[in-house]
C-alpha atoms as a PDB file:
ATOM      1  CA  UNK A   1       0.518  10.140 -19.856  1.00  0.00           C
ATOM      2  CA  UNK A   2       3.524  11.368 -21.604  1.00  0.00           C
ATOM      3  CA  UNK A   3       1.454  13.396 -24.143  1.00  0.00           C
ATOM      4  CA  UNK A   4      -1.612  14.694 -21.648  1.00  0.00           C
ATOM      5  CA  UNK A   5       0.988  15.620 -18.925  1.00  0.00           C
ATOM      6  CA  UNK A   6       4.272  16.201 -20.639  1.00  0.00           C
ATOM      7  CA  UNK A   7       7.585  14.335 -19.676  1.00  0.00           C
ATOM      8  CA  UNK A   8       8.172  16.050 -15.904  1.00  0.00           C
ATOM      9  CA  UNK A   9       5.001  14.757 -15.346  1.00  0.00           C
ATOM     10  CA  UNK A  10       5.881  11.242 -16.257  1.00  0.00           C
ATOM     11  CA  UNK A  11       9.003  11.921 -14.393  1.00  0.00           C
ATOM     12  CA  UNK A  12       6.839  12.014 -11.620  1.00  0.00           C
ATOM     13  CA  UNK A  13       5.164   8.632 -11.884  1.00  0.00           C
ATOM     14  CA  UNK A  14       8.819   7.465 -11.652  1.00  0.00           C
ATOM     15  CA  UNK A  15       9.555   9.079  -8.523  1.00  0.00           C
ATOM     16  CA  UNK A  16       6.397   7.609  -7.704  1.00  0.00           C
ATOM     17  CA  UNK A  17       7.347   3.777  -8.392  1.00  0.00           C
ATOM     18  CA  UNK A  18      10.640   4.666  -6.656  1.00  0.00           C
ATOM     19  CA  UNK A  19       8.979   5.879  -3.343  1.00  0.00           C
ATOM     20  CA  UNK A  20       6.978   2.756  -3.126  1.00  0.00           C
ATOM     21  CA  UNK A  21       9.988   0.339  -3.938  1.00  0.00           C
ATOM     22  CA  UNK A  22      12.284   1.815  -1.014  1.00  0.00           C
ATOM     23  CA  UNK A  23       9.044   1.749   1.601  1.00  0.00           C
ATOM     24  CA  UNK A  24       8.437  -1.413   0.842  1.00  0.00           C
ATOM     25  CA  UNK A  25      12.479  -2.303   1.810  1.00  0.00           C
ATOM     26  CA  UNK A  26      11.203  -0.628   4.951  1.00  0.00           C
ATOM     27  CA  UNK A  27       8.936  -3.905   6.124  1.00  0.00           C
ATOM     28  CA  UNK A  28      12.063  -5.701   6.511  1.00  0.00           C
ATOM     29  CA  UNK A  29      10.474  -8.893   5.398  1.00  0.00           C
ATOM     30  CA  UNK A  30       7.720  -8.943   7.583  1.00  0.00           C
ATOM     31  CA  UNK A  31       5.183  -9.140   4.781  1.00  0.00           C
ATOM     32  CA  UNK A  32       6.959 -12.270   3.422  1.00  0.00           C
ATOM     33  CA  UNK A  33       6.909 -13.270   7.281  1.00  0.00           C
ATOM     34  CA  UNK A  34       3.067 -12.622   7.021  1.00  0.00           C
ATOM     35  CA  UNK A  35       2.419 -14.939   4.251  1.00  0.00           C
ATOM     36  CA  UNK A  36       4.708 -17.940   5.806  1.00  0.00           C
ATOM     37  CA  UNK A  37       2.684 -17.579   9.144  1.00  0.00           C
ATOM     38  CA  UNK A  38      -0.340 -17.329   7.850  1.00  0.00           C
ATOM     39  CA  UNK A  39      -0.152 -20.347   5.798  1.00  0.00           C
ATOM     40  CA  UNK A  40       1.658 -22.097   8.482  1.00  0.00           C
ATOM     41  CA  UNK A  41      -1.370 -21.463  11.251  1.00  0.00           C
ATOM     42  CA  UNK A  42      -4.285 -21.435   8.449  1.00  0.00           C
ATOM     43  CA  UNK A  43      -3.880 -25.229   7.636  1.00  0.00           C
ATOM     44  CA  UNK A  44      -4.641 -26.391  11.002  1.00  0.00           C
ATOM     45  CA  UNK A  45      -8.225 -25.419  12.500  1.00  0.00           C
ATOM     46  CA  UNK A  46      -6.968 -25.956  16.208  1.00  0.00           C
ATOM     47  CA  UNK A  47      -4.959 -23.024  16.069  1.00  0.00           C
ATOM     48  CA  UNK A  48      -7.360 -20.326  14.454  1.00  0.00           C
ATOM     49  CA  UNK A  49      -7.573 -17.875  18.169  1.00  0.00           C
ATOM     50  CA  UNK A  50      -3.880 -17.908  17.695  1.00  0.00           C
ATOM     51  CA  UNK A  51      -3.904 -17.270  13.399  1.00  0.00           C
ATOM     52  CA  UNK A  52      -6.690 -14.248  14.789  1.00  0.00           C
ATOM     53  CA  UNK A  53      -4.009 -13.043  17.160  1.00  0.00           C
ATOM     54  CA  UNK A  54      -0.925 -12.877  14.570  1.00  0.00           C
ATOM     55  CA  UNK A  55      -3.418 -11.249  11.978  1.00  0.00           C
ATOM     56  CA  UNK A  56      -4.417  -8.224  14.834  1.00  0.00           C
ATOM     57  CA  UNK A  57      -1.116  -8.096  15.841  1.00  0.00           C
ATOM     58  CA  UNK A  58       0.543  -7.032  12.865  1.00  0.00           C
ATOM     59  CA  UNK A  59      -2.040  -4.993  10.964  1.00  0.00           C
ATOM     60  CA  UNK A  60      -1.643  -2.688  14.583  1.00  0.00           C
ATOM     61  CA  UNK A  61       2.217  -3.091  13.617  1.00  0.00           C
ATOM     62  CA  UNK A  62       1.528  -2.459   9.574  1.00  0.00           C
ATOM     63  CA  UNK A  63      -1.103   0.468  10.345  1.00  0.00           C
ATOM     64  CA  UNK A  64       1.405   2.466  12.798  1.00  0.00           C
ATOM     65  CA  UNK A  65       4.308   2.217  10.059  1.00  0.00           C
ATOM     66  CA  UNK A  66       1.781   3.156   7.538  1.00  0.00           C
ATOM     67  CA  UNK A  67       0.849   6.467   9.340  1.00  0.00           C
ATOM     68  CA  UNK A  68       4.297   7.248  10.517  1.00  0.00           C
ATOM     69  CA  UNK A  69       5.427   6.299   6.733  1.00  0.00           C
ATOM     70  CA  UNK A  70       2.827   9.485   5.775  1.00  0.00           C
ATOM     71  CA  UNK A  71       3.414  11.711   8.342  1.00  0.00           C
ATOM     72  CA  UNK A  72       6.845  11.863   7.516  1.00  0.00           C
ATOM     73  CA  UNK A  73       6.978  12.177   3.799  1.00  0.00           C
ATOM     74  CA  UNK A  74       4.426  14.704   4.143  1.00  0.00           C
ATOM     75  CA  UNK A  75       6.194  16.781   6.376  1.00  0.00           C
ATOM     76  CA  UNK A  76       8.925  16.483   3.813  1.00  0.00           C
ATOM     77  CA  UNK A  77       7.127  16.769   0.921  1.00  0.00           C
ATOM     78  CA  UNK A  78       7.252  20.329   0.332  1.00  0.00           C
ATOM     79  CA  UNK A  79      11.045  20.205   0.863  1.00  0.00           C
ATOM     80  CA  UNK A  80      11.364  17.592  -2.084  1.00  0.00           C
ATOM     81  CA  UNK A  81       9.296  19.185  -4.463  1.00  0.00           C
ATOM     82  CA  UNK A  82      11.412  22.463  -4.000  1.00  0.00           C
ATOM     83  CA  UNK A  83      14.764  21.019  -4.014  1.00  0.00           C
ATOM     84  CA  UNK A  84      15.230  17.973  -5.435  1.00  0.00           C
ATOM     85  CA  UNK A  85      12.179  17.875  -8.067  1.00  0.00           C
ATOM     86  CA  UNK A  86      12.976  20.592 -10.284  1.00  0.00           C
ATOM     87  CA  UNK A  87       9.845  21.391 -12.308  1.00  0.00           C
ATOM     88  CA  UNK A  88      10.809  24.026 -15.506  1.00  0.00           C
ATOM     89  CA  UNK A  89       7.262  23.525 -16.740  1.00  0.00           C
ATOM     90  CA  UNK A  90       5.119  22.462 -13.935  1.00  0.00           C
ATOM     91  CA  UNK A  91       3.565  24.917 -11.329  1.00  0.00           C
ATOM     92  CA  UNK A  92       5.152  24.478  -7.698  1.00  0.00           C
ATOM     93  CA  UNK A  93       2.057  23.850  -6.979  1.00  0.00           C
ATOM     94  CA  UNK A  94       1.063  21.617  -8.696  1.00  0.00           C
ATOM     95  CA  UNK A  95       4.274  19.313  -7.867  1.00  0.00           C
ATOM     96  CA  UNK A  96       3.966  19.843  -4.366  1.00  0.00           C
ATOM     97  CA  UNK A  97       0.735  18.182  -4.677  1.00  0.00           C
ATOM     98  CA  UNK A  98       1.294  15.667  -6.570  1.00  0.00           C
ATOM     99  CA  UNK A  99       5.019  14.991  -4.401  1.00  0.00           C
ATOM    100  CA  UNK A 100       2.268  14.594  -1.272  1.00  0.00           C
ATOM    101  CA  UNK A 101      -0.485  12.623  -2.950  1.00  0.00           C
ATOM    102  CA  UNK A 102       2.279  10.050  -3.736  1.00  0.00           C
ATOM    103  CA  UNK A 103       3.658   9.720  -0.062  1.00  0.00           C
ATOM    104  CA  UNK A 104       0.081   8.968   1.366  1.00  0.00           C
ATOM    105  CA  UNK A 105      -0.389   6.453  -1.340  1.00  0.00           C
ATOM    106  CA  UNK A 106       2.712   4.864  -0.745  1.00  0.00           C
ATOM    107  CA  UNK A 107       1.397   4.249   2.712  1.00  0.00           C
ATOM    108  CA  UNK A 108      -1.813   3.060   1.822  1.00  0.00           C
ATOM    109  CA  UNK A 109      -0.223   0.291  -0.173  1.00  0.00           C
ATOM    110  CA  UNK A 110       2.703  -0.506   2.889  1.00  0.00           C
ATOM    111  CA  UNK A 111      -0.338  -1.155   4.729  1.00  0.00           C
ATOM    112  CA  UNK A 112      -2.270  -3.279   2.321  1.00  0.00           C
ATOM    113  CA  UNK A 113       0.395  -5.536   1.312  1.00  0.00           C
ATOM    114  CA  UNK A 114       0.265  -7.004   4.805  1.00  0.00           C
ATOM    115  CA  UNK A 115      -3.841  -7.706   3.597  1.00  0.00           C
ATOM    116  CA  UNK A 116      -1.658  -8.790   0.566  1.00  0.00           C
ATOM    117  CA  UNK A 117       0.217 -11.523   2.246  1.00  0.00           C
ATOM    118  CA  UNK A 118      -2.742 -12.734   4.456  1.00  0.00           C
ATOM    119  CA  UNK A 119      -4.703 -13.585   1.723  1.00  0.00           C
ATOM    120  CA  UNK A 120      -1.844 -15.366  -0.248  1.00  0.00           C
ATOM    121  CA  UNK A 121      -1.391 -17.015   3.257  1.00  0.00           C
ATOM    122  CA  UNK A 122      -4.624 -17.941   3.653  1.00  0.00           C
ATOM    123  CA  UNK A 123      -4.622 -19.849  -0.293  1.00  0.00           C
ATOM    124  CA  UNK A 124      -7.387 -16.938  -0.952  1.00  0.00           C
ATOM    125  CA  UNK A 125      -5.011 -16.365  -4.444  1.00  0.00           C
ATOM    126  CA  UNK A 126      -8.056 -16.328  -6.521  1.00  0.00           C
ATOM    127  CA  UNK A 127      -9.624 -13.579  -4.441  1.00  0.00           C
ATOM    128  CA  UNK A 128      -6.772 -11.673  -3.844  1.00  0.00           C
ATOM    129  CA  UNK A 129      -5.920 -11.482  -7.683  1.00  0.00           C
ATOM    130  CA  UNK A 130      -9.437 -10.777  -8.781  1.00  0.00           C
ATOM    131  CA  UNK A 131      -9.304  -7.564  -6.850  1.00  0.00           C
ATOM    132  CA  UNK A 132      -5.907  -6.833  -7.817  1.00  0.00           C
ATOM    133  CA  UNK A 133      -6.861  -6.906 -11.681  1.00  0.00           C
ATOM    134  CA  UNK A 134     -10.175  -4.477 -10.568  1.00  0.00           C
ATOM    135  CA  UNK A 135      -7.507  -2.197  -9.206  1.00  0.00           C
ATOM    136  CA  UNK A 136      -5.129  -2.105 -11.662  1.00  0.00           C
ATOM    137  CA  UNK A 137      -7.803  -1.417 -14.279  1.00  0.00           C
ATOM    138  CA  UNK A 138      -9.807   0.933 -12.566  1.00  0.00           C
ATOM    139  CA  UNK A 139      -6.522   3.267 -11.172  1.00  0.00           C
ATOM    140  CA  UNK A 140      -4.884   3.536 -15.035  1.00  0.00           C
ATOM    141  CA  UNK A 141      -8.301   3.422 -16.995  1.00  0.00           C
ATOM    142  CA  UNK A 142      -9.525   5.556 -15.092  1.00  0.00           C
ATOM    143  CA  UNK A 143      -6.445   7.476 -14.467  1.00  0.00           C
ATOM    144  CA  UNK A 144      -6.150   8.295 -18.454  1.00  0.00           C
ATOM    145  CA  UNK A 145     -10.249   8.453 -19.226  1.00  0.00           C
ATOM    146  CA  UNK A 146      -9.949  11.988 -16.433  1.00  0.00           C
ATOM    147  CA  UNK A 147      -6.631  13.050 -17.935  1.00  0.00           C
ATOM    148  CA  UNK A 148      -8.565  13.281 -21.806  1.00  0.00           C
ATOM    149  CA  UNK A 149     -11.950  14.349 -20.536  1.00  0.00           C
ATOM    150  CA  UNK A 150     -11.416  16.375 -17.270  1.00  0.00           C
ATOM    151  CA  UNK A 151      -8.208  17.974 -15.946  1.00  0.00           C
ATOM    152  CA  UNK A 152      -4.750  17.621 -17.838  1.00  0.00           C
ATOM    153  CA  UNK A 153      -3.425  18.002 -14.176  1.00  0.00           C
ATOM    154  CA  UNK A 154      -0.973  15.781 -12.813  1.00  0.00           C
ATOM    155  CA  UNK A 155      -2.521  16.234  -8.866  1.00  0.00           C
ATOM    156  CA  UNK A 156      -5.451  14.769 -10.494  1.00  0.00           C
ATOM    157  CA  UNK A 157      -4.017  11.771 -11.849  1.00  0.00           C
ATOM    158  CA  UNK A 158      -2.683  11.085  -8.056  1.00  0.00           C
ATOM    159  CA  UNK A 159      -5.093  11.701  -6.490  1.00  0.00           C
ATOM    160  CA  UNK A 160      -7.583   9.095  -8.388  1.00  0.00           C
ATOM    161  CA  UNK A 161      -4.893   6.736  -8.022  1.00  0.00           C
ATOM    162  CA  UNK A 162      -4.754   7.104  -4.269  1.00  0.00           C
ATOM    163  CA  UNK A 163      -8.519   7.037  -3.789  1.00  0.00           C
ATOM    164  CA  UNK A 164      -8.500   3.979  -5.692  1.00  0.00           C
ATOM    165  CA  UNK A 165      -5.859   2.532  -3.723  1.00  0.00           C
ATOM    166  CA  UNK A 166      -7.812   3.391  -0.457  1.00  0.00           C
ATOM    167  CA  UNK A 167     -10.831   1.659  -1.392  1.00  0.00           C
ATOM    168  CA  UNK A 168      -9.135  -1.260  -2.379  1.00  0.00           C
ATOM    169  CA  UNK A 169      -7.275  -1.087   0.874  1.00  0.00           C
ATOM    170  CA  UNK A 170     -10.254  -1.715   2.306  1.00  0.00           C
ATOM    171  CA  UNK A 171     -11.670  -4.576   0.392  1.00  0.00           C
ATOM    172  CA  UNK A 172      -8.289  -6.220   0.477  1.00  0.00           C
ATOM    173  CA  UNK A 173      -8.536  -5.648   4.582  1.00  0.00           C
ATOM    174  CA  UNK A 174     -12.483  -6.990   4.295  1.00  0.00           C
ATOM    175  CA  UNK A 175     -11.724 -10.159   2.608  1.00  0.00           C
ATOM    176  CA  UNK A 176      -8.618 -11.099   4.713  1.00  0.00           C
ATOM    177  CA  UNK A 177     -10.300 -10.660   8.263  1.00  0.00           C
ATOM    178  CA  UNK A 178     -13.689 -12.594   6.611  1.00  0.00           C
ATOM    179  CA  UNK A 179     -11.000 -15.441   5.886  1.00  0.00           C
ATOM    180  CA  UNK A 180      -9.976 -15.549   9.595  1.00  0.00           C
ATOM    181  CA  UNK A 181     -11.673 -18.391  10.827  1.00  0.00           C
ATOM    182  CA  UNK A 182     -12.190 -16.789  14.922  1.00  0.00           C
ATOM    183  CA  UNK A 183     -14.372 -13.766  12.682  1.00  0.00           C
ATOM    184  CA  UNK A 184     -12.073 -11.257  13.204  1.00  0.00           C
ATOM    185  CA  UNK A 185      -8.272 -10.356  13.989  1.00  0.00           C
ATOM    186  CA  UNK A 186      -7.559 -10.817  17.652  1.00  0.00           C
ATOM    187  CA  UNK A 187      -5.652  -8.970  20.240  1.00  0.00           C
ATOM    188  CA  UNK A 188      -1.982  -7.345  19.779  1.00  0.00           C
ATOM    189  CA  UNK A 189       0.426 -10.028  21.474  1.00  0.00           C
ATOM    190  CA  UNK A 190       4.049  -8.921  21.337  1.00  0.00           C
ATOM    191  CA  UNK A 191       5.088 -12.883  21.098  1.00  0.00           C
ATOM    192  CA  UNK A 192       4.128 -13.453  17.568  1.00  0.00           C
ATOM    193  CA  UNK A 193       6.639 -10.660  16.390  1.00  0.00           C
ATOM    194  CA  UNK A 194       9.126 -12.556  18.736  1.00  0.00           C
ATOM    195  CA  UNK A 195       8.430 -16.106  16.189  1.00  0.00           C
ATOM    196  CA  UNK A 196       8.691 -14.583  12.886  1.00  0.00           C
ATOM    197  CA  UNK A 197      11.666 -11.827  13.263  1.00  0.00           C
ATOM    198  CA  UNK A 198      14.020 -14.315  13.024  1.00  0.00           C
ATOM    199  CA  UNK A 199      12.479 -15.036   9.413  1.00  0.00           C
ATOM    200  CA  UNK A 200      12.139 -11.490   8.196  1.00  0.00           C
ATOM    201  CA  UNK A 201      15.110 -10.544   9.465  1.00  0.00           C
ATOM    202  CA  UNK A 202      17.273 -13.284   6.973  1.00  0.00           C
END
């Protein structure tokens, strides 16, 4: 990265990286919350209406954060890219881009860590990690194979990463609500963010 983009470039990915740490902050422990319920109500067969419930519940909760999390760094993307990313040798443009690329991805992945912690929750580790590795190697492989043979463009490096990270999104999202044992997550009910806010909260 550092010699197809240059350093600002690479500066970039570390904004990156910092975006996602201080979104995920934002969850206030419910995805830890997730994990702990979901192993709690998985291990006894009586209760899976109620383990469909808490799963539909808070992917409503996790997919409203998600698209308030990208409306607003969106809206505010342009303002970062002009005043507090400085780039001497990068386009506007071209940082712009790349500044709003990041904030949709970082709310692709707040959503998918709640598929995340459902799986763990659900002892589907193996699962969960085999598509993790896919995505890992597919997002930089791939990321690096179209910086050498494509575009030396940072906006292109982005925005593979975030198409990779929506497709695996949705396989993380297809495997947890195939592990529900009702078939599917349930309806929203308010009293299963009552139980665990205690939890996330500490």
């Amino acid at each position: 990265y550092l010699r197809g983009l240059g350093a600002e470039a690479v500066g970039l990915i570390g904004f990156s990286l910092g975006l996602q740490a201080i979104i995920r902050v934002l969850d206030m422990g419910l995805s830890s919350a997730v994990v702990r319920q979901m192993a709690r109500l998985g291990g006894q067969a009586e209760r899976g209406e109620e383990l469909s419930e808490f799963f539909g519940t808070f992917e409503r909760l996790f997919a409203g954060a998600a698209l308030a999390i990208a409306g607003l760094t969106l809206a505010l993307s342009p303002l970062v890219a002009a005043h507090w990313l400085h780039g001497e040798h990068l386009p506007q443009s071209q940082v712009t881009a790349a500044v709003a690329i990041i904030s949709v991805q970082s709310a692709v992945l707040f959503l998918a860590a709640l598929y995340h912690g459902a799986l763990m929750g659900l002892e589907r580790q193996l699962l969960f990690n085999g598509i993790r590795v896919a995505e890992a190697c597919v997002s930089q492989i791939g990321g690096v194979l179209l910086l050498i043979y494509w575009a030396p463009r940072v906006e292109v490096v982005f925005g593979w990463q975030l198409a990779v990270s929506v497709v695996a999104a949705a396989v993380y999202g297809r495997a947890a609500r195939a592990a529900l044992p009702a078939g599917g997550p349930g309806r929203f009910q308010f009293e299963h963010v009552r139980r665990v806010w205690a939890f996330a909260a500490g």
